[in-house]
N, C-alpha and C. Protein backbone atom coordinates (compact mmCIF):
# COMPACT_ATOMS: atom_id res chain seq x y z
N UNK A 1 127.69 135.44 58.89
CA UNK A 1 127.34 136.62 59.65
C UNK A 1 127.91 136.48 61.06
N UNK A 2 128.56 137.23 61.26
CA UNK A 2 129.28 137.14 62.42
C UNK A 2 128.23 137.67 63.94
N UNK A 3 128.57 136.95 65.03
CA UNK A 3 127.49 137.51 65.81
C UNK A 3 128.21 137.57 67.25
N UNK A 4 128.81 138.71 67.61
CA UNK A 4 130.30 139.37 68.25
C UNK A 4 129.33 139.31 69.88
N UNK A 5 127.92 139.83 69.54
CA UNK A 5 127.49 139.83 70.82
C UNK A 5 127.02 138.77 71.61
N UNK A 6 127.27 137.49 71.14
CA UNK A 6 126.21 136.07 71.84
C UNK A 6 127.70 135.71 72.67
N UNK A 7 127.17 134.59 73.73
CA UNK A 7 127.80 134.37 74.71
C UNK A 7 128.26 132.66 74.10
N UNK A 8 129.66 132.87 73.44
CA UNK A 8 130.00 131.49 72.52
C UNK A 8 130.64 130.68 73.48
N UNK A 9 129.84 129.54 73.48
CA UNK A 9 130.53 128.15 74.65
C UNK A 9 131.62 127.58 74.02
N UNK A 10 132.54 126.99 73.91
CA UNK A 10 133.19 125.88 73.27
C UNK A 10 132.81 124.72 73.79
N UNK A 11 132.84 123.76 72.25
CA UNK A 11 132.44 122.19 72.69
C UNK A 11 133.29 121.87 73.73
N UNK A 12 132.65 120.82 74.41
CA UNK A 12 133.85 119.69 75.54
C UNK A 12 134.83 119.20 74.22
N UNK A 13 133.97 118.78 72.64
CA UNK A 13 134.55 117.55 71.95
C UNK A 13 135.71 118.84 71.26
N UNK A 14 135.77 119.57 71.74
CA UNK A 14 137.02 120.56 70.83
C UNK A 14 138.35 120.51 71.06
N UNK A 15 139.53 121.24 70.72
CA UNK A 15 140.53 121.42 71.22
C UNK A 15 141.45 120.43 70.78
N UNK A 16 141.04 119.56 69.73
CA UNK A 16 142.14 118.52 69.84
C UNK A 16 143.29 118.66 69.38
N UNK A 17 144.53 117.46 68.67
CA UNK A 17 146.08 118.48 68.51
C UNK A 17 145.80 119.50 67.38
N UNK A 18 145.03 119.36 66.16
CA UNK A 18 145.14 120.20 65.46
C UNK A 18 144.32 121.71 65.99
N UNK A 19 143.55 121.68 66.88
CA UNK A 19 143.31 122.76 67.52
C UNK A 19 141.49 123.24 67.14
N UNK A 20 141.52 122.55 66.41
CA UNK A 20 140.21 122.91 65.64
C UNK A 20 138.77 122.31 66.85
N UNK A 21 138.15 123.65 66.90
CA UNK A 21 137.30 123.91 67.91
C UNK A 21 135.73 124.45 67.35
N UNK A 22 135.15 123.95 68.03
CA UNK A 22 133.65 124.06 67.47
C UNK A 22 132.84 125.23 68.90
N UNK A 23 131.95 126.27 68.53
CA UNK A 23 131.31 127.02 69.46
C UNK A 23 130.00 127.14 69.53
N UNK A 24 128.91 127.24 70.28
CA UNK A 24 127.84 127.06 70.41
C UNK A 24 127.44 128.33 71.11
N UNK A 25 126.32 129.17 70.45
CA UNK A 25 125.59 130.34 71.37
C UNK A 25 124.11 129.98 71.42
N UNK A 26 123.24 130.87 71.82
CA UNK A 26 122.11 131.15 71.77
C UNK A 26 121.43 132.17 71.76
N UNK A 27 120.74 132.69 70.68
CA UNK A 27 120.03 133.37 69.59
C UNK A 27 119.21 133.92 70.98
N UNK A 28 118.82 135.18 70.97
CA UNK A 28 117.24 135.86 71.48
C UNK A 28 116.29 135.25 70.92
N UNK A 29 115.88 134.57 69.84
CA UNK A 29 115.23 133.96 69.57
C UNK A 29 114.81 132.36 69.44
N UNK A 30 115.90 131.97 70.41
CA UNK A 30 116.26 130.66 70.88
C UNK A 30 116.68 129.92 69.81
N UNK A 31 117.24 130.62 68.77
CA UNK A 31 118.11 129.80 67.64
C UNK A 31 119.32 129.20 68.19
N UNK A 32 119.92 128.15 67.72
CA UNK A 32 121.22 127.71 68.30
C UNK A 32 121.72 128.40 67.06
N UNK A 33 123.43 128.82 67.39
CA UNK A 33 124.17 129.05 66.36
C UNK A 33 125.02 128.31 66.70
N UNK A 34 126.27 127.80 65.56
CA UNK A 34 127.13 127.08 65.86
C UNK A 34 128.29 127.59 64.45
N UNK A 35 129.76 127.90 65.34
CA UNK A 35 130.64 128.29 64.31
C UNK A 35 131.81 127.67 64.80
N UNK A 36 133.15 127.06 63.56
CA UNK A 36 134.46 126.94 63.73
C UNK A 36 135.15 127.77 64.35
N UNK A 37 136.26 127.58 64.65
CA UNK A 37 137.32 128.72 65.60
C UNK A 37 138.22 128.76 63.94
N UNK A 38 138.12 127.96 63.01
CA UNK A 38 138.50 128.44 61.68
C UNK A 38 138.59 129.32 60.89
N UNK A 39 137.00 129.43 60.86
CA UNK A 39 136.10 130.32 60.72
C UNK A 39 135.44 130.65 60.90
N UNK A 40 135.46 131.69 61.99
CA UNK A 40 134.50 132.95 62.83
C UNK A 40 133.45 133.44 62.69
N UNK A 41 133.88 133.96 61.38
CA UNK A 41 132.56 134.94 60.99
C UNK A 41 131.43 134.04 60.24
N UNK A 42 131.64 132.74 60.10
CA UNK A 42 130.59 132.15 59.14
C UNK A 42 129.83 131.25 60.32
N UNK A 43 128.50 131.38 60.13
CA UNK A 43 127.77 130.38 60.93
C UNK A 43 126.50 129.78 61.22
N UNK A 44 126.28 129.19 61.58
CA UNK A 44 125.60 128.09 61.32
C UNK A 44 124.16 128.33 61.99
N UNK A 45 122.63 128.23 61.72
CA UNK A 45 121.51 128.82 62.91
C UNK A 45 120.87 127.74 62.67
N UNK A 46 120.31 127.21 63.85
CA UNK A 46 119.09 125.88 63.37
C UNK A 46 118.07 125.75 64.81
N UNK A 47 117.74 125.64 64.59
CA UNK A 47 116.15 125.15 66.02
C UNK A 47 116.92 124.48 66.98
N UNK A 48 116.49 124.49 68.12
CA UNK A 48 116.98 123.53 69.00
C UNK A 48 116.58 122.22 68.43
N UNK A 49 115.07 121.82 68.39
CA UNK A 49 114.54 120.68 67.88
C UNK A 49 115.33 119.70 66.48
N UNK A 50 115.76 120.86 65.98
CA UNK A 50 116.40 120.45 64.40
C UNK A 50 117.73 119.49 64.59
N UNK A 51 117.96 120.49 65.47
CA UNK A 51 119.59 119.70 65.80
C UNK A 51 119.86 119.15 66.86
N UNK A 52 118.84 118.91 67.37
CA UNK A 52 118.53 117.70 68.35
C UNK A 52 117.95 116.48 67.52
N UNK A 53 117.09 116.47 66.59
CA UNK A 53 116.90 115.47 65.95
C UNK A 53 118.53 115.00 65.01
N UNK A 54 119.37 115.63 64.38
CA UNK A 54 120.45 115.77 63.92
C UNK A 54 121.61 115.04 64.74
N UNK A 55 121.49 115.07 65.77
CA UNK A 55 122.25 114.63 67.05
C UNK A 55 122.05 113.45 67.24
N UNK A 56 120.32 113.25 67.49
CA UNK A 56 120.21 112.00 67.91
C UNK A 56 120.14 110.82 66.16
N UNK A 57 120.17 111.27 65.25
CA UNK A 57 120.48 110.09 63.89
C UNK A 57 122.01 110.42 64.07
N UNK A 58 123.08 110.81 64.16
CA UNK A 58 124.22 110.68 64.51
C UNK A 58 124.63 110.32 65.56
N UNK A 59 124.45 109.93 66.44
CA UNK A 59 124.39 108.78 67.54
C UNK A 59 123.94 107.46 67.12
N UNK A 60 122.85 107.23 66.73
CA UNK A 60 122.54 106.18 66.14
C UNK A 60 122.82 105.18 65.16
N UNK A 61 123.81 105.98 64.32
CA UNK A 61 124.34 106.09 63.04
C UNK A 61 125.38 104.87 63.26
N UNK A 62 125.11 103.44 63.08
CA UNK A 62 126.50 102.50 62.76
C UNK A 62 127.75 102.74 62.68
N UNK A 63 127.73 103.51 61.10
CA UNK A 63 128.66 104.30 60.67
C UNK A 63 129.55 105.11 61.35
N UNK A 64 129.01 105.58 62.12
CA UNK A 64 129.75 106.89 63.09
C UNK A 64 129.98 106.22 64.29
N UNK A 65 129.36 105.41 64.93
CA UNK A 65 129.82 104.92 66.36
C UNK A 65 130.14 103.32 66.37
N UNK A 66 130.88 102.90 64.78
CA UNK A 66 131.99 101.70 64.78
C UNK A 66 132.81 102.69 65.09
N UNK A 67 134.18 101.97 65.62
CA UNK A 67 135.75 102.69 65.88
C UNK A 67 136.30 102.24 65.27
């Protein structure tokens, strides 16, 4: 669902050579949304809380923060 009227941030972590960019708004209802610059119209809604907990086990994550 595309949502033409929210005010879409781009990540800092975006932009890299292949170009592929991640965007972040916020819902009237204090939903976060989050969509590709891939693909636009498809996207993503979750709690702040949700994906703050989401954030912080991916930080934490071994896996993800060996290099």
């Amino acid at each position: 669902m595309p949502i033409p009227d929210r005010q879409w941030q781009k990540s800092t972590f975006s932009g890299g050579p292949e170009g592929d960019c991640l965007y972040l708004a916020t819902a009237p209802n204090r939903t976060i949304c989050i969509r590709e610059s891939d693909t636009p119209a498809v996207t993503l809604a979750t709690a702040p809380t949700q994906l703050a907990a989401l954030m912080g086990h991916i930080r934490q994550s071994p896996a993800l923060t060996e290099g």
